[in-house]
C-alpha atoms as a PDB file:
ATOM      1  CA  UNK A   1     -27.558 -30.036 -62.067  1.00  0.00           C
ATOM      2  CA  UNK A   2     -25.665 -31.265 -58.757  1.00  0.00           C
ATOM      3  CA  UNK A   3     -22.412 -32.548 -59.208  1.00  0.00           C
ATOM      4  CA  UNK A   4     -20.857 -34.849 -56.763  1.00  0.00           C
ATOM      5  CA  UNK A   5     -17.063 -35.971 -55.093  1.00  0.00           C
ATOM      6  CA  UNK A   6     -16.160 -38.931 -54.346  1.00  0.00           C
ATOM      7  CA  UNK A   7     -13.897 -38.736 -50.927  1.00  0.00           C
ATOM      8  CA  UNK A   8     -10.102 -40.068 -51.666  1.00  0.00           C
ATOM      9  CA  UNK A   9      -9.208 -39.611 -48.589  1.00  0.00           C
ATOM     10  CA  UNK A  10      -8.470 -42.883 -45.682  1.00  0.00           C
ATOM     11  CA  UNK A  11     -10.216 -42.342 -42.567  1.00  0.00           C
ATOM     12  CA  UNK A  12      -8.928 -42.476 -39.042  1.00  0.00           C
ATOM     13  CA  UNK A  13     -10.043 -46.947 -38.271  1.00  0.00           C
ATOM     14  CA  UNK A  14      -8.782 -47.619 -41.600  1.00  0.00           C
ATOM     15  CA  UNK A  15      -5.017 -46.267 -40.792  1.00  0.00           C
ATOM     16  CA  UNK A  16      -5.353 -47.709 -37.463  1.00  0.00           C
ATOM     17  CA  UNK A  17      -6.276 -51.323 -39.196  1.00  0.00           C
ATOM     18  CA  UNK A  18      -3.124 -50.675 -41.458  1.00  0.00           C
ATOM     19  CA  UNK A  19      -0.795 -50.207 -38.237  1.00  0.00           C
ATOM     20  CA  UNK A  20      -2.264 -53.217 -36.487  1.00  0.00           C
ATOM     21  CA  UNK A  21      -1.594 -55.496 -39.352  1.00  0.00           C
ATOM     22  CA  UNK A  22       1.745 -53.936 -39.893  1.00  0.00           C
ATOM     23  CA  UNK A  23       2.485 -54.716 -36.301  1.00  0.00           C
ATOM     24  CA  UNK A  24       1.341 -58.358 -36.545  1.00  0.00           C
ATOM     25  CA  UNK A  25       3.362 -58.887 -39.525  1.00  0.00           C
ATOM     26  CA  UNK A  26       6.217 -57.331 -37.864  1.00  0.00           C
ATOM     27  CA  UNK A  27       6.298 -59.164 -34.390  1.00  0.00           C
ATOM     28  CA  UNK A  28       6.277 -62.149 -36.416  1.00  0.00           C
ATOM     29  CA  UNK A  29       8.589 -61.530 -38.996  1.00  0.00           C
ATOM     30  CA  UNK A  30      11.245 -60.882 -35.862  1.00  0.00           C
ATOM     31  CA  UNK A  31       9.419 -64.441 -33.956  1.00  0.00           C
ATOM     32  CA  UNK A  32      10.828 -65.817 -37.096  1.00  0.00           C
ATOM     33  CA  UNK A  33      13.885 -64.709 -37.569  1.00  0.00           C
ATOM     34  CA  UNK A  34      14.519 -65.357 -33.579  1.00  0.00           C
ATOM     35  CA  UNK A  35      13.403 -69.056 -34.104  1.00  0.00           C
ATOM     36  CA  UNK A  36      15.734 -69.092 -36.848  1.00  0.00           C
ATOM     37  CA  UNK A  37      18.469 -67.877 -34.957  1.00  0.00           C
ATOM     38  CA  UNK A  38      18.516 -69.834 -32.238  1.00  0.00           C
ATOM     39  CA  UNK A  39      17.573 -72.678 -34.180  1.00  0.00           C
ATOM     40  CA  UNK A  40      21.431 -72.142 -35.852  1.00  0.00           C
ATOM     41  CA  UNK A  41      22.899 -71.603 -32.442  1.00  0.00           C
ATOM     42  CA  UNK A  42      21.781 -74.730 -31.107  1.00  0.00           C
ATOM     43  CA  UNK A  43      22.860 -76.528 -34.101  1.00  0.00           C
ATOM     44  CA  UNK A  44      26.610 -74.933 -32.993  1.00  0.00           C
ATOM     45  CA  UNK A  45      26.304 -75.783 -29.942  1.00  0.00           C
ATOM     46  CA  UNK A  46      25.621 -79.226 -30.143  1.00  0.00           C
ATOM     47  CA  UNK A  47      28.750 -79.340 -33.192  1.00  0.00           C
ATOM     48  CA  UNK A  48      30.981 -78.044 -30.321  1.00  0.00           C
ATOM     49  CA  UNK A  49      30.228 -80.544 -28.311  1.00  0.00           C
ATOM     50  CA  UNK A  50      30.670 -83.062 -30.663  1.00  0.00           C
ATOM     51  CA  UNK A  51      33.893 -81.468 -30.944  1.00  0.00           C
ATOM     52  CA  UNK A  52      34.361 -81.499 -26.994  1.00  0.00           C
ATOM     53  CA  UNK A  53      33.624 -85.027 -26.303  1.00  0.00           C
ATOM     54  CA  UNK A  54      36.186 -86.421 -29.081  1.00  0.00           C
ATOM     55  CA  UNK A  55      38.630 -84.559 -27.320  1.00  0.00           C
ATOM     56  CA  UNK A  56      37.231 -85.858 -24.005  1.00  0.00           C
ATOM     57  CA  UNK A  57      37.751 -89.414 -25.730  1.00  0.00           C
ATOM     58  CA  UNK A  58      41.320 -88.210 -26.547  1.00  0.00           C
ATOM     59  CA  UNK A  59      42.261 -87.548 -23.508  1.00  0.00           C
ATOM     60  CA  UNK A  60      41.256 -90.587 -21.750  1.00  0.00           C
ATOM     61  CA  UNK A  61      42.802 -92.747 -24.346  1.00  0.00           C
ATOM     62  CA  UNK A  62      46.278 -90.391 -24.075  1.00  0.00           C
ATOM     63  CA  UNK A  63      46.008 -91.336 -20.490  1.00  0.00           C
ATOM     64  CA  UNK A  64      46.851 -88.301 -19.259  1.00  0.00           C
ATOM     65  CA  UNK A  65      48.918 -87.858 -15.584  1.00  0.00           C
ATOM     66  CA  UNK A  66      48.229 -85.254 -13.207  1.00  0.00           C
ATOM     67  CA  UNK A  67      51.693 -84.520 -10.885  1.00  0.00           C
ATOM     68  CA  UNK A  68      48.948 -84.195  -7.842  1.00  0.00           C
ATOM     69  CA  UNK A  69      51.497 -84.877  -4.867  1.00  0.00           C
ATOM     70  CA  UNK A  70      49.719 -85.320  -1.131  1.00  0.00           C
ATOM     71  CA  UNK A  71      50.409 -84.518   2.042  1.00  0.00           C
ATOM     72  CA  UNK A  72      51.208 -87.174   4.195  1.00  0.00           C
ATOM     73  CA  UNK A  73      48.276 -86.181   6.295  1.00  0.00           C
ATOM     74  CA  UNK A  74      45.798 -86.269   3.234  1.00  0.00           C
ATOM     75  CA  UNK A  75      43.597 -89.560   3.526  1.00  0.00           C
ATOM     76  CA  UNK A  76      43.860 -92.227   1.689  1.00  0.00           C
ATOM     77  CA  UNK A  77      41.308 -91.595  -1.143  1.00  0.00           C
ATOM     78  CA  UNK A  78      41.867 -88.079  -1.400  1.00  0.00           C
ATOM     79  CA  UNK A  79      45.929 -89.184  -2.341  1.00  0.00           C
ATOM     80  CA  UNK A  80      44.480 -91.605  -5.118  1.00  0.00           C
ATOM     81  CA  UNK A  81      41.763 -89.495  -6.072  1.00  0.00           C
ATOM     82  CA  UNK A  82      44.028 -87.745  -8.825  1.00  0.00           C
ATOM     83  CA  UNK A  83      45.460 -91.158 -10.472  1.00  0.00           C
ATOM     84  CA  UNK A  84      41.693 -92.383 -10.883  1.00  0.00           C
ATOM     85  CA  UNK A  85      40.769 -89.309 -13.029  1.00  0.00           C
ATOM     86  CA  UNK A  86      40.424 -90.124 -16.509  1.00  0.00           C
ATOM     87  CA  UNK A  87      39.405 -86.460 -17.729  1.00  0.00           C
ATOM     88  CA  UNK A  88      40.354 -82.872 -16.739  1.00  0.00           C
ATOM     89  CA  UNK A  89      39.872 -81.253 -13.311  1.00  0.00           C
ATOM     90  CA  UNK A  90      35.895 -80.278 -12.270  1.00  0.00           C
ATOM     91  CA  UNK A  91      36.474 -77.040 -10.711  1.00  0.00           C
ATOM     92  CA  UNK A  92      33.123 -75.492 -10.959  1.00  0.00           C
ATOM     93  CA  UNK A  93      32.917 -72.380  -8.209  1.00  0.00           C
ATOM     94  CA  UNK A  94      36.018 -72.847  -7.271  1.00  0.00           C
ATOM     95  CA  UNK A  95      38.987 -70.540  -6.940  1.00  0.00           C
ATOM     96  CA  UNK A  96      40.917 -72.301  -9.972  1.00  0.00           C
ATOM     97  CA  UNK A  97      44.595 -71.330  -9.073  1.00  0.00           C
ATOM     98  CA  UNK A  98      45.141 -73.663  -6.119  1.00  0.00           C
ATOM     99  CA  UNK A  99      43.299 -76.603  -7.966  1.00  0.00           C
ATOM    100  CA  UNK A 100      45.705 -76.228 -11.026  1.00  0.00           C
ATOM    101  CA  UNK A 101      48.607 -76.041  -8.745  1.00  0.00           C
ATOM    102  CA  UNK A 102      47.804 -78.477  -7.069  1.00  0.00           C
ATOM    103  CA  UNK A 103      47.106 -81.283  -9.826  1.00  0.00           C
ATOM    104  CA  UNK A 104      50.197 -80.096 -11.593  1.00  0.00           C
ATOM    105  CA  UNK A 105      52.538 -80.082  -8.442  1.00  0.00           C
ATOM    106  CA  UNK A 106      53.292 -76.511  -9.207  1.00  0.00           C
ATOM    107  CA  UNK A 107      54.718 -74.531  -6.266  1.00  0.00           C
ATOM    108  CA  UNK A 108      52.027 -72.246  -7.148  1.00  0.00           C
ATOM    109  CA  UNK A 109      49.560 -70.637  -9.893  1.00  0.00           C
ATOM    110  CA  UNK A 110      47.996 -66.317 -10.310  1.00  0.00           C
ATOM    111  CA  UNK A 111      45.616 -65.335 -12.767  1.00  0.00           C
ATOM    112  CA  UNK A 112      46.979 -62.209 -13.920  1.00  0.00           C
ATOM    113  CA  UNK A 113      46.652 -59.258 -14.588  1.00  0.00           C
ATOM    114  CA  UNK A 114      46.505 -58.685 -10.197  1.00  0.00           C
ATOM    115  CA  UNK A 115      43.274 -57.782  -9.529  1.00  0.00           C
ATOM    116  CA  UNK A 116      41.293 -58.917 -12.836  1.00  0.00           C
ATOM    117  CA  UNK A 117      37.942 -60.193 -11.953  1.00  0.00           C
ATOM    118  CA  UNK A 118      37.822 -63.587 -12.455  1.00  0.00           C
ATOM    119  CA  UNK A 119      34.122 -65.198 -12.182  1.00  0.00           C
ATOM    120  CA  UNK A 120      34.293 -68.795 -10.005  1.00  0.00           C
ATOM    121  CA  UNK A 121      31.901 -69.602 -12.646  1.00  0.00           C
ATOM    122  CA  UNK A 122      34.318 -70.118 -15.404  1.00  0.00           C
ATOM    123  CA  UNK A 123      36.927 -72.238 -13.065  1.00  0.00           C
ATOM    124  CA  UNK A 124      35.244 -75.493 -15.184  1.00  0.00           C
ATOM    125  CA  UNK A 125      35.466 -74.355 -18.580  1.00  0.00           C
ATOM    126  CA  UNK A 126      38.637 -72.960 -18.107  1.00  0.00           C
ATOM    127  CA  UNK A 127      40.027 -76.412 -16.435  1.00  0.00           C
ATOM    128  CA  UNK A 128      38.618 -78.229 -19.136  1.00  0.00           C
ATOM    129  CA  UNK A 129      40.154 -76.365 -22.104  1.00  0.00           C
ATOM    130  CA  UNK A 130      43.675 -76.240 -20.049  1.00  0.00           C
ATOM    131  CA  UNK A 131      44.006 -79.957 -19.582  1.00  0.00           C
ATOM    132  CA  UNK A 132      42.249 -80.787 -22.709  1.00  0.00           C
ATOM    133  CA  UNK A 133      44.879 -78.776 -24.674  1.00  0.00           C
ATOM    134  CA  UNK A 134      47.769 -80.241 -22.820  1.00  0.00           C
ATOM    135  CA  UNK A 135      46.874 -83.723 -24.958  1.00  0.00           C
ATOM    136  CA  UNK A 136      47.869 -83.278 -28.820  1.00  0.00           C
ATOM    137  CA  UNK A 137      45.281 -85.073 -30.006  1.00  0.00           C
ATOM    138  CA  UNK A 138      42.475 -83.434 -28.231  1.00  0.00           C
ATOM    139  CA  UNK A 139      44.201 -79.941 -28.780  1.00  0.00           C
ATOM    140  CA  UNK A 140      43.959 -80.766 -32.675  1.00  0.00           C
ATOM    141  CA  UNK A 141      40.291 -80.999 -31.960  1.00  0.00           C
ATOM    142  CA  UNK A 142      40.201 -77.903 -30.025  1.00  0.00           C
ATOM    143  CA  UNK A 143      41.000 -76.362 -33.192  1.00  0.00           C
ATOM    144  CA  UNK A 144      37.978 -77.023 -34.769  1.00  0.00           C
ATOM    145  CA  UNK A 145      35.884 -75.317 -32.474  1.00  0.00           C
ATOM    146  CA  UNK A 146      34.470 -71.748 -33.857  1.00  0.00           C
ATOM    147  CA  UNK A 147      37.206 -68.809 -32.594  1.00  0.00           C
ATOM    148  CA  UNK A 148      33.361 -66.853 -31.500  1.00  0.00           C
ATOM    149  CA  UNK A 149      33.182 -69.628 -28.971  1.00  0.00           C
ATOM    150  CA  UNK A 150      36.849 -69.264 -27.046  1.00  0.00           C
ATOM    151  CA  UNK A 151      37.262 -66.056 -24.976  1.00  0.00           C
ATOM    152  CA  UNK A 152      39.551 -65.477 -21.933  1.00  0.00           C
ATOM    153  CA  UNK A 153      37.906 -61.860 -21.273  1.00  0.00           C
ATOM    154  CA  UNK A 154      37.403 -61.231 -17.686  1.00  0.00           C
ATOM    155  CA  UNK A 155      33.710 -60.519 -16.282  1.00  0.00           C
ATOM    156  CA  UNK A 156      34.972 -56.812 -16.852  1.00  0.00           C
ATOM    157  CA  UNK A 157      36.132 -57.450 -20.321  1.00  0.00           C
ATOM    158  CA  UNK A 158      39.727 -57.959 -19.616  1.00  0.00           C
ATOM    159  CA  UNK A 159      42.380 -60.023 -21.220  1.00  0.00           C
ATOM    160  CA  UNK A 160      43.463 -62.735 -18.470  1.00  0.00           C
ATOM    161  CA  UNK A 161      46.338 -65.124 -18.379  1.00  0.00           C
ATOM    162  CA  UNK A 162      47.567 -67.531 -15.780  1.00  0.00           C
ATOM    163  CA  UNK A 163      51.135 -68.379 -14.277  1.00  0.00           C
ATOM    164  CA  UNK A 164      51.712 -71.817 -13.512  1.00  0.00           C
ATOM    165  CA  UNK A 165      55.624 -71.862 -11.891  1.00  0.00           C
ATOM    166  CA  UNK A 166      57.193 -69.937 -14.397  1.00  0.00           C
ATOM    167  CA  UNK A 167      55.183 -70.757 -17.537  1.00  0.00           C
ATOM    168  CA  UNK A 168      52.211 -68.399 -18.483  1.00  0.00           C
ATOM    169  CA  UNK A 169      49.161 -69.816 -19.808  1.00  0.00           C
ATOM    170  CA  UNK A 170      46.297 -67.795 -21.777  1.00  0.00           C
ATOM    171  CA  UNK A 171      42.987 -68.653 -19.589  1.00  0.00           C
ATOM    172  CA  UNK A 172      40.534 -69.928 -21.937  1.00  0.00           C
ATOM    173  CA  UNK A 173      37.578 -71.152 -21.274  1.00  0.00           C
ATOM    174  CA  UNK A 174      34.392 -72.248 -23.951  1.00  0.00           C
ATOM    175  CA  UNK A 175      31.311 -70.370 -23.785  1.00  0.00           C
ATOM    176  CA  UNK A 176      27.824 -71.296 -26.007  1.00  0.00           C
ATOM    177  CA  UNK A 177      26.700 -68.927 -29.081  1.00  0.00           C
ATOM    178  CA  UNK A 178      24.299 -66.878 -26.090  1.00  0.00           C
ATOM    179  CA  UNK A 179      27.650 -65.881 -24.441  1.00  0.00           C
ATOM    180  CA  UNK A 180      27.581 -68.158 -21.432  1.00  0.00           C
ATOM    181  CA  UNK A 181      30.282 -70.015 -20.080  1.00  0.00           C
ATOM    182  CA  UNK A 182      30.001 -73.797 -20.350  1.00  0.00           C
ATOM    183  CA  UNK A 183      29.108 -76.310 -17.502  1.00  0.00           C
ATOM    184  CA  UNK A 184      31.329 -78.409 -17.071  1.00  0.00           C
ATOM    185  CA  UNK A 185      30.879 -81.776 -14.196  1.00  0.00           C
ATOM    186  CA  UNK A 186      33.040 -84.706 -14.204  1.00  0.00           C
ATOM    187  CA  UNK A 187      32.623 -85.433 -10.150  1.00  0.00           C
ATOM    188  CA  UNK A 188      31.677 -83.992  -6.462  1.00  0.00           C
ATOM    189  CA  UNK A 189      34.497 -81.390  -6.793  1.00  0.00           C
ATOM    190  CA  UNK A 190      33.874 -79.761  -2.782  1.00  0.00           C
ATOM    191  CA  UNK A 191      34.483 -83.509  -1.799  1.00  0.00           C
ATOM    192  CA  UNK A 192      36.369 -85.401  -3.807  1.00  0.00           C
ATOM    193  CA  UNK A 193      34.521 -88.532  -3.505  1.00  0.00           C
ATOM    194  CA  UNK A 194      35.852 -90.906  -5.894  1.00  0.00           C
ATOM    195  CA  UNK A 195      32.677 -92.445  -6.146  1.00  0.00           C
ATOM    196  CA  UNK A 196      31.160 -89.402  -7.081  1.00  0.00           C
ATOM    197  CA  UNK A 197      32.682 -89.869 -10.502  1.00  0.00           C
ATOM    198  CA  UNK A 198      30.772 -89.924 -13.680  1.00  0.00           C
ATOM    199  CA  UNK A 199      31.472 -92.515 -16.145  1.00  0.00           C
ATOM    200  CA  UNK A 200      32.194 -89.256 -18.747  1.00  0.00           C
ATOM    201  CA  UNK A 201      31.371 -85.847 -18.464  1.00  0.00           C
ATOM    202  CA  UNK A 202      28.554 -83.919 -18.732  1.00  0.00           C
ATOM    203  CA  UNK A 203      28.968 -80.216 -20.596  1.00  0.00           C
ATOM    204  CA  UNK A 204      25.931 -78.088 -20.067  1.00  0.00           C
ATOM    205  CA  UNK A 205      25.048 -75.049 -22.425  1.00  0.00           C
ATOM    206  CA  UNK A 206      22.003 -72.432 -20.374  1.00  0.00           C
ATOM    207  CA  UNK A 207      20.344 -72.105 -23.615  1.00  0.00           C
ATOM    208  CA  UNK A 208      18.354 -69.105 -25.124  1.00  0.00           C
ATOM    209  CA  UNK A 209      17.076 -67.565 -21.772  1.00  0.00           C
ATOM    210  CA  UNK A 210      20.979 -67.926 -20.467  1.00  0.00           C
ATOM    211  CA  UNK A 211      20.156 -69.638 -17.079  1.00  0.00           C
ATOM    212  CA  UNK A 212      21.038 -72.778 -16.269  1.00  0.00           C
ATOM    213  CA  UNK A 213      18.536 -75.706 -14.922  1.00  0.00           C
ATOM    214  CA  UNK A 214      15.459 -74.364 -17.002  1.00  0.00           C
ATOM    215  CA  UNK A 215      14.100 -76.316 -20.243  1.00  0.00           C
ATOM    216  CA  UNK A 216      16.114 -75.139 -22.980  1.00  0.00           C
ATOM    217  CA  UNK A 217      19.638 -76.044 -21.615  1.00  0.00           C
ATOM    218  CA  UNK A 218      21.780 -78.041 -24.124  1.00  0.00           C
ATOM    219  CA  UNK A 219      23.982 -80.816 -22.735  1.00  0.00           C
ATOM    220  CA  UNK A 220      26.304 -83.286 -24.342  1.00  0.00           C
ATOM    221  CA  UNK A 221      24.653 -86.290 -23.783  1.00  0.00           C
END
């Protein structure tokens, strides 16, 4: 009499139909988790600026006073262009020391340490959380924002601080869950157009993909 086996054994498709599905499963157990994650940053985001635009509101009501003082050869709208601004400076790409020193009537203004590299890029946040915090109410409301969100790391990681006369400031500047410095645009800042003014602020967040003018940017508004 013949006696037969039965095979146990799983052949070669069947473990490569295991992998597959494992695979599937796995790129969208991470698409998940991803949506879900993002999902909670933008929620954060769009508390800060909650946050940010009650201290924005702050600020204007505090009526706040820049000690801008012209040159007798400045024109005319360039000299009143600091007593019509009813929030903090718009310094976006631009050196920030000589626009702080200037507003404040300082004889001058360094980022230190010497040498640190400072991004242009972060001149708006960083104006907007110095003037913002120079009003009591607004720098209450500062508070509030999560610590993960204030840095004043360099774009090589270092600590940097700024001098304003003889007072030194700690540079701060806002930056979205991603890790990317906040937009900041309250008016033409290369001309100084008071007419270029908006009627409040808009704060721009890059979003997900971390670049700024694409779909998934987060704004204030």
């Amino acid at each position: 009499m013949k006696s037969y086996r039965h095979k146990t054994g799983v052949t070669l498709v069947e473990i490569l139909i295991v992998v597959a599905v494992i695979a599937i499963l796995a790129t969208m157990v991470v698409g998940i988790a991803t949506r879900i994650n993002n999902q909670s940053k933008e929620q954060l985001t769009k508390n800060t600026f909650a946050l940010l635009n009650a201290a924005l509101g702050q600020f204007r009501d505090y009526g706040y006073n820049y000690n801008y003082k012209a040159p007798p050869t400045a024109p005319a709208p360039v000299r009143d262009f600091y007593r019509g601004l009813d929030f903090p400076l718009d310094c976006n790409g631009l050196p920030l020391e000589p626009a702080l020193g200037t507003a404040l009537g300082a004889a001058g203004a360094e980022i230190i340490p010497p040498g640190v590299l400072h991004d242009l890029n972060y001149s708006g946040s960083e104006a907007l959380y110095f003037f913002l915090s120079r009003v009591p109410a607004s720098r209450q409301t500062l508070d509030k924002i999560d610590d993960s969100l204030i840095t004043n790391l360099s774009f090589d990681k270092q600590p940097m601080n700024i001098t304003i006369g003889v007072k030194i400031f700690p540079l701060l500047r806002i930056i979205d869950p991603w890790g990317t410095t906040l937009h900041y645009d309250y008016y033409n800042e290369l001309t100084l157009d008071p007419k270029s003014k908006r009627t409040f602020p808009e704060i721009t967040s890059a979003g997900p993909d971390r670049i700024f003018g694409t779909g998934d940017d987060i704004t204030n508004r």
